[in-house]
N, C-alpha and C. Protein backbone atom coordinates (compact mmCIF):
# COMPACT_ATOMS: atom_id res chain seq x y z
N UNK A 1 -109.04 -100.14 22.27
CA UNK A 1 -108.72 -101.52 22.61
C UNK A 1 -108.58 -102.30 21.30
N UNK A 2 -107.15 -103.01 21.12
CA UNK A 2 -107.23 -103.61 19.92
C UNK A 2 -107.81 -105.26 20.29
N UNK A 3 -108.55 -106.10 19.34
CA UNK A 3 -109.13 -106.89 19.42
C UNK A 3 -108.79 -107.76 18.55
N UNK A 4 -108.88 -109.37 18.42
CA UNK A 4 -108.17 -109.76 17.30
C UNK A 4 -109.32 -111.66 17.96
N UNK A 5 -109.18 -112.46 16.95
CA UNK A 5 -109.82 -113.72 16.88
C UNK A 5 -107.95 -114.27 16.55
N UNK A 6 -107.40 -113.84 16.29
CA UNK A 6 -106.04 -114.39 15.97
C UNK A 6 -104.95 -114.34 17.41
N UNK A 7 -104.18 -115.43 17.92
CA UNK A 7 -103.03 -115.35 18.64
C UNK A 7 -101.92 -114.37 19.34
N UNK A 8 -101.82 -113.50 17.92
CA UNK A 8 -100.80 -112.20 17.91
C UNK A 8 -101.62 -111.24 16.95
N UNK A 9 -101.11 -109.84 17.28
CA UNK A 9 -101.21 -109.04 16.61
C UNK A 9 -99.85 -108.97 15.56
N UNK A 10 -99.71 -108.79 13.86
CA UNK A 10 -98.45 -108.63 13.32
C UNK A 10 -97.85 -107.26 13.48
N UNK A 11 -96.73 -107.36 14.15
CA UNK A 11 -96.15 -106.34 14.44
C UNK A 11 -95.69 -105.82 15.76
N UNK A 12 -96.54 -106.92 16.35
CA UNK A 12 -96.68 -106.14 18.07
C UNK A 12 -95.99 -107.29 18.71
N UNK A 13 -95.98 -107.17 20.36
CA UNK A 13 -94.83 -107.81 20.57
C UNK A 13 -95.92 -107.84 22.27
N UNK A 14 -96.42 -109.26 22.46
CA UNK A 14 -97.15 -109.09 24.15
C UNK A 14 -95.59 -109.39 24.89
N UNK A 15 -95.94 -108.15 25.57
CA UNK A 15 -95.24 -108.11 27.14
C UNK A 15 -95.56 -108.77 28.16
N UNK A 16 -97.13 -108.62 28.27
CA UNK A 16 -97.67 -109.69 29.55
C UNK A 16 -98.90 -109.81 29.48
N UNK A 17 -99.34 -111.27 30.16
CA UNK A 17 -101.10 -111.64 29.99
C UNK A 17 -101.36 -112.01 30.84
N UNK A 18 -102.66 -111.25 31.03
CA UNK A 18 -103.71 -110.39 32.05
C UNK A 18 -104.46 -111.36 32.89
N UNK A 19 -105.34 -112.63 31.38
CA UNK A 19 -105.86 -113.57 32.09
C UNK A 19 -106.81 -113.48 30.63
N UNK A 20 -107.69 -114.71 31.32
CA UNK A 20 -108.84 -114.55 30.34
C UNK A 20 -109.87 -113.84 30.82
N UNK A 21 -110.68 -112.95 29.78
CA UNK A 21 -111.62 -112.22 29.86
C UNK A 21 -113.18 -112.55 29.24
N UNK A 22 -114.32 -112.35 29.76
CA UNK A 22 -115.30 -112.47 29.22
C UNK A 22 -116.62 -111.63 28.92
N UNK A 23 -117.57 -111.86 28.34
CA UNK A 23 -118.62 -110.61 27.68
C UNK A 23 -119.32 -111.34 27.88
N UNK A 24 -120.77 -111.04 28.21
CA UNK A 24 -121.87 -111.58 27.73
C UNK A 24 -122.96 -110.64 27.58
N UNK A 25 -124.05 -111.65 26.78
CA UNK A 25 -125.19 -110.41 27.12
C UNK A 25 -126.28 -111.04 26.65
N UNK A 26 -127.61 -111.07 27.26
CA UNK A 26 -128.87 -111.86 26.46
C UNK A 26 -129.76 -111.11 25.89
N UNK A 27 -130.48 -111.12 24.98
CA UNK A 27 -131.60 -110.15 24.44
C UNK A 27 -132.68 -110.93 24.36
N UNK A 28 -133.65 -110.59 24.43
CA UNK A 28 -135.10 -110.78 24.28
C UNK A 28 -135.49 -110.11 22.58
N UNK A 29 -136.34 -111.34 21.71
CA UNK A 29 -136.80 -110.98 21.20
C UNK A 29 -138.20 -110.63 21.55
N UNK A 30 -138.82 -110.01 20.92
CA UNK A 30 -140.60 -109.49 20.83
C UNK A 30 -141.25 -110.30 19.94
N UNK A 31 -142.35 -109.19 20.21
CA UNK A 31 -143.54 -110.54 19.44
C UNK A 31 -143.31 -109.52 17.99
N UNK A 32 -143.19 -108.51 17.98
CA UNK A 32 -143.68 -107.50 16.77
C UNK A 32 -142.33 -108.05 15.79
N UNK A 33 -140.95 -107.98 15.82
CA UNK A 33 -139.90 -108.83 15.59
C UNK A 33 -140.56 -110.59 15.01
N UNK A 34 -140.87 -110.97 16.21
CA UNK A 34 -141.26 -112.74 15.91
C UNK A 34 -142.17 -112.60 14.55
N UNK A 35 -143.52 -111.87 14.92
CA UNK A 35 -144.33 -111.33 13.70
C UNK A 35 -143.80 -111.01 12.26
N UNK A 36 -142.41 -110.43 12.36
CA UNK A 36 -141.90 -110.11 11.16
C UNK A 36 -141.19 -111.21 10.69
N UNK A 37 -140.76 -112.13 11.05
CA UNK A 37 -139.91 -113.12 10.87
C UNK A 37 -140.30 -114.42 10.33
N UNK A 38 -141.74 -114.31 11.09
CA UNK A 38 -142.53 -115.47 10.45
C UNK A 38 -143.03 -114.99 8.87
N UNK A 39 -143.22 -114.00 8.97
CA UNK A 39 -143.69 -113.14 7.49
C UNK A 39 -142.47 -113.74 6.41
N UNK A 40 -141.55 -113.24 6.53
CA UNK A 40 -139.86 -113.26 6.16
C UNK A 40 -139.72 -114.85 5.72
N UNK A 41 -140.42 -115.63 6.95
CA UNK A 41 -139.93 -117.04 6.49
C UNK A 41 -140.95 -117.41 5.58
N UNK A 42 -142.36 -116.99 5.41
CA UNK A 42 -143.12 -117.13 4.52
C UNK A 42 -143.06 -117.02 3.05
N UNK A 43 -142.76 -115.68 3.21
CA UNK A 43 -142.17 -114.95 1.67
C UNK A 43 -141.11 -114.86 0.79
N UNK A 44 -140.21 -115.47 2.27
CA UNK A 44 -138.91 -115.68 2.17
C UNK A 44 -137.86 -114.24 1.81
N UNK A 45 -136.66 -114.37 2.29
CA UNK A 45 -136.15 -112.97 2.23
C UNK A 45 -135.35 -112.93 3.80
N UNK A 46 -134.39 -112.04 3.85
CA UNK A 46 -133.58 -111.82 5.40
C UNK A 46 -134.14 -111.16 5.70
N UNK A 47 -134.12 -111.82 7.50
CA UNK A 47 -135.41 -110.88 8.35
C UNK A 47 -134.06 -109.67 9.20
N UNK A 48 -134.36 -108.25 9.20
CA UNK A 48 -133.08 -107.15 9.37
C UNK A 48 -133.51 -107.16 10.60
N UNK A 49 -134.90 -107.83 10.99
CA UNK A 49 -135.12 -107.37 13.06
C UNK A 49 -133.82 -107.80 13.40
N UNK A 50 -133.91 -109.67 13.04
CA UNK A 50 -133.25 -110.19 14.10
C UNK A 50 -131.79 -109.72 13.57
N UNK A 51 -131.59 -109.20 12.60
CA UNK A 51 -129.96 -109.49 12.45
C UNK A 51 -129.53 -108.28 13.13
N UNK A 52 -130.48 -107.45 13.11
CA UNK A 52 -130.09 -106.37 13.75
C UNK A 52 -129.90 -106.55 15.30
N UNK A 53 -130.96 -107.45 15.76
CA UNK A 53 -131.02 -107.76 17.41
C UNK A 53 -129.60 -108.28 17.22
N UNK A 54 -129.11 -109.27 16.29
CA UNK A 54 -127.90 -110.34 16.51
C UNK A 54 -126.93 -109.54 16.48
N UNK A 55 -126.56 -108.30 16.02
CA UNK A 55 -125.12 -107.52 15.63
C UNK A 55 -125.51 -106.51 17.00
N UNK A 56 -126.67 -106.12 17.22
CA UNK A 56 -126.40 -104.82 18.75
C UNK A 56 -125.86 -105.85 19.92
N UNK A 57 -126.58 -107.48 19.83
CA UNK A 57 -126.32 -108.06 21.05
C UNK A 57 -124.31 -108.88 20.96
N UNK A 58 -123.77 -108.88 19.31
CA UNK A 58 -122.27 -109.28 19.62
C UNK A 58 -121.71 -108.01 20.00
N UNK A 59 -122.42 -107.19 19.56
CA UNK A 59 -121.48 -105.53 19.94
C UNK A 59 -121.68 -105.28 21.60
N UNK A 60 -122.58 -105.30 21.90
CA UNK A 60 -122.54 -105.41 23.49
C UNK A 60 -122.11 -106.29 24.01
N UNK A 61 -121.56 -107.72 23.40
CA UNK A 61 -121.29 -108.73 24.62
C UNK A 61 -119.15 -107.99 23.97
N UNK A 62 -119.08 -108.05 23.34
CA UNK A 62 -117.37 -107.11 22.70
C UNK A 62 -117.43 -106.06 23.75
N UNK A 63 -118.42 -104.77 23.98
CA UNK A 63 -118.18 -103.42 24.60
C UNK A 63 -117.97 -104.54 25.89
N UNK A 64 -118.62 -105.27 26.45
CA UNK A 64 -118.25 -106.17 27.82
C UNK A 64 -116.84 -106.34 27.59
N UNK A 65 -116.19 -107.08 26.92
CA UNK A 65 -115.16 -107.61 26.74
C UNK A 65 -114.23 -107.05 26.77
N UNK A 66 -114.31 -106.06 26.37
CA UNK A 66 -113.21 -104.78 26.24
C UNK A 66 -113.35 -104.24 27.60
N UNK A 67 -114.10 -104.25 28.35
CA UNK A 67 -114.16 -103.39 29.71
C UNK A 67 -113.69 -104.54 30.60
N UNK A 68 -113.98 -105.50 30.25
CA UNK A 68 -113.39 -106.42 31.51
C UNK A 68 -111.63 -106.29 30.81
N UNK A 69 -111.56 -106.53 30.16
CA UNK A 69 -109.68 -106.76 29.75
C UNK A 69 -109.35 -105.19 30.29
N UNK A 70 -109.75 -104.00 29.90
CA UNK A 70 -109.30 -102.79 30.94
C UNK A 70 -109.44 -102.59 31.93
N UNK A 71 -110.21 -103.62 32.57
CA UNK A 71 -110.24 -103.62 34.55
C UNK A 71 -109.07 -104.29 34.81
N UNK A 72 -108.40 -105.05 33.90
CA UNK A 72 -106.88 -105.97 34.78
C UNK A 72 -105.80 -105.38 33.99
N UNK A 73 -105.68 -104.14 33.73
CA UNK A 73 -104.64 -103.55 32.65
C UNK A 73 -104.39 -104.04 31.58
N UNK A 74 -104.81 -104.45 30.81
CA UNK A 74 -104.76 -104.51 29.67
C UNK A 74 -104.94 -103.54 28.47
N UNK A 75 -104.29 -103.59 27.57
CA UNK A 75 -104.45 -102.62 26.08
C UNK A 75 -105.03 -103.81 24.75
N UNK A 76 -105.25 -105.22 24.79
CA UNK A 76 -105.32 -105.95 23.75
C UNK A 76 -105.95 -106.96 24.11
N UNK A 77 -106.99 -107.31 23.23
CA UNK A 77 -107.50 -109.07 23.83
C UNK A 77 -107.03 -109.58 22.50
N UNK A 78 -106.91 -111.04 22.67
CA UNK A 78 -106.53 -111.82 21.66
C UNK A 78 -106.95 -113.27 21.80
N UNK A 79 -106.65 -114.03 20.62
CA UNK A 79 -107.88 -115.53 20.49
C UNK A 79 -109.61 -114.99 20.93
N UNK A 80 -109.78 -114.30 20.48
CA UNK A 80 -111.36 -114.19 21.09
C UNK A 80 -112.15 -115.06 20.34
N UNK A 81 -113.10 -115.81 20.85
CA UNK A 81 -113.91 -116.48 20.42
C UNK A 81 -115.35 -116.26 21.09
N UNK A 82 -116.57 -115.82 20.00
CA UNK A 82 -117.91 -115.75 19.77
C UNK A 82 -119.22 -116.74 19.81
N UNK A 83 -119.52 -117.19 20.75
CA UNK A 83 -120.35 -118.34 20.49
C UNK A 83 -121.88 -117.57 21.16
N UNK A 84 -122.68 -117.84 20.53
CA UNK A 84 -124.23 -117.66 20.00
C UNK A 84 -124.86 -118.75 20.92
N UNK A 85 -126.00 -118.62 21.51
CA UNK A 85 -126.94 -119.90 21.74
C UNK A 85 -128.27 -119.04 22.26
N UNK A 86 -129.52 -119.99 22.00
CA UNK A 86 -131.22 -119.90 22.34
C UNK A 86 -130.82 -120.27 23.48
N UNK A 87 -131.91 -119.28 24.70
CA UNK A 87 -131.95 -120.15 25.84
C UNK A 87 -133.35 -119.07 26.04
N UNK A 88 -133.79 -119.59 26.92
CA UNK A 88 -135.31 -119.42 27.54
C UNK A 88 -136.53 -120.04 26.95
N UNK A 89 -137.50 -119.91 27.70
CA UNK A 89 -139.03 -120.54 27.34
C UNK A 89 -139.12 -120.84 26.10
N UNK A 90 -138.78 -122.02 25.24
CA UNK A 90 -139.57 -121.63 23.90
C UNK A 90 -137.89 -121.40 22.72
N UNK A 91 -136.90 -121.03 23.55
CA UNK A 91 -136.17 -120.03 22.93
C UNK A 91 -136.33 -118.61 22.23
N UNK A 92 -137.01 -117.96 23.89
CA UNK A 92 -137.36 -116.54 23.05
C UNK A 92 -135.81 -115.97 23.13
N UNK A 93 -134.86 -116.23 23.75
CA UNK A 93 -133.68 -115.15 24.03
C UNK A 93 -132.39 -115.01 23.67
N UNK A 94 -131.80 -114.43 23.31
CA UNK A 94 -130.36 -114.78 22.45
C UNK A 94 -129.21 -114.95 23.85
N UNK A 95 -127.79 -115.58 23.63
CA UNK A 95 -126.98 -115.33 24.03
C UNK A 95 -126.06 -115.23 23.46
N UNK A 96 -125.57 -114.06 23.72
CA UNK A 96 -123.93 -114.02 22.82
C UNK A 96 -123.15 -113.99 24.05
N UNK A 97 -121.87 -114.57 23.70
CA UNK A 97 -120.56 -114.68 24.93
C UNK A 97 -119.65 -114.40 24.08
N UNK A 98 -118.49 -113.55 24.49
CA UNK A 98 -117.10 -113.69 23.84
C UNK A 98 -116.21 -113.62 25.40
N UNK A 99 -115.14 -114.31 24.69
CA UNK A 99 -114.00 -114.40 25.48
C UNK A 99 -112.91 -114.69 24.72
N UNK A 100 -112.07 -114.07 25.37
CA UNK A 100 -110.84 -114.13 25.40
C UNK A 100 -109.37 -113.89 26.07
N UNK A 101 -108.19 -114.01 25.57
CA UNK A 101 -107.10 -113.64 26.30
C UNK A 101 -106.87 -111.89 26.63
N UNK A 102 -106.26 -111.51 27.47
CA UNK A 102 -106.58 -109.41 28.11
C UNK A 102 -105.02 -109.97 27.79
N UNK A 103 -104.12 -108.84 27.09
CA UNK A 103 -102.62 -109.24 27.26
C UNK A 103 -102.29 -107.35 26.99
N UNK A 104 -101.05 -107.14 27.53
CA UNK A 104 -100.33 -105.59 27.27
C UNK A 104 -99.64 -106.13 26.24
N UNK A 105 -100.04 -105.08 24.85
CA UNK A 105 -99.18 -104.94 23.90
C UNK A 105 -97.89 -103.84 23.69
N UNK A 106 -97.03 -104.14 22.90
CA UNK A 106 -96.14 -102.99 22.64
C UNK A 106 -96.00 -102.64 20.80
């Protein structure tokens, strides 16, 4: 599945569009994570829990994304846009969403 934050792909030529498509996905952080982070902000330094929680949870809300644009025939999403937000108690939980346009390329 080609993927793009840009309009067009250069070179390619959309035949037809699918609709818009979307991903999501929430993660829970932990306490053993939270524990490390507060350390991190202490000592100062990048904390790799969360960035790591932050890159498995855009890669899973994308593997979404890509499966919804191949449920309406599609080969390409395009304009995708990534937006991040805290939600739960406290803000223990991440959300990542992407969406975008599902279009057949040639």
């Amino acid at each position: 599945m080609l993927m793009t934050t840009t309009p067009s792909f250069e070179g390619k030529t959309i035949v037809a569009y699918k609709g818009i498509v979307t991903g999501e996905t929430i993660v829970g952080a932990n306490i053993f994570r939270d524990i490390m982070a507060t350390v991190r902000d202490i000592v100062g330094g990048r904390s790799g829990a969360y960035e790591n929680a932050l890159r498995d949870a855009r890669q899973m809300a994308l593997d979404e994304l890509a499966d919804a644009a191949r449920a309406v025939g599609a080969n390409a999403i395009v304009g995708i846009d990534l937006d991040y937000e805290v939600v739960g108690q406290g803000g223990s939980m991440l959300m990542v969403s992407a969406s975008g346009t599902a279009v057949e390329i040639k």
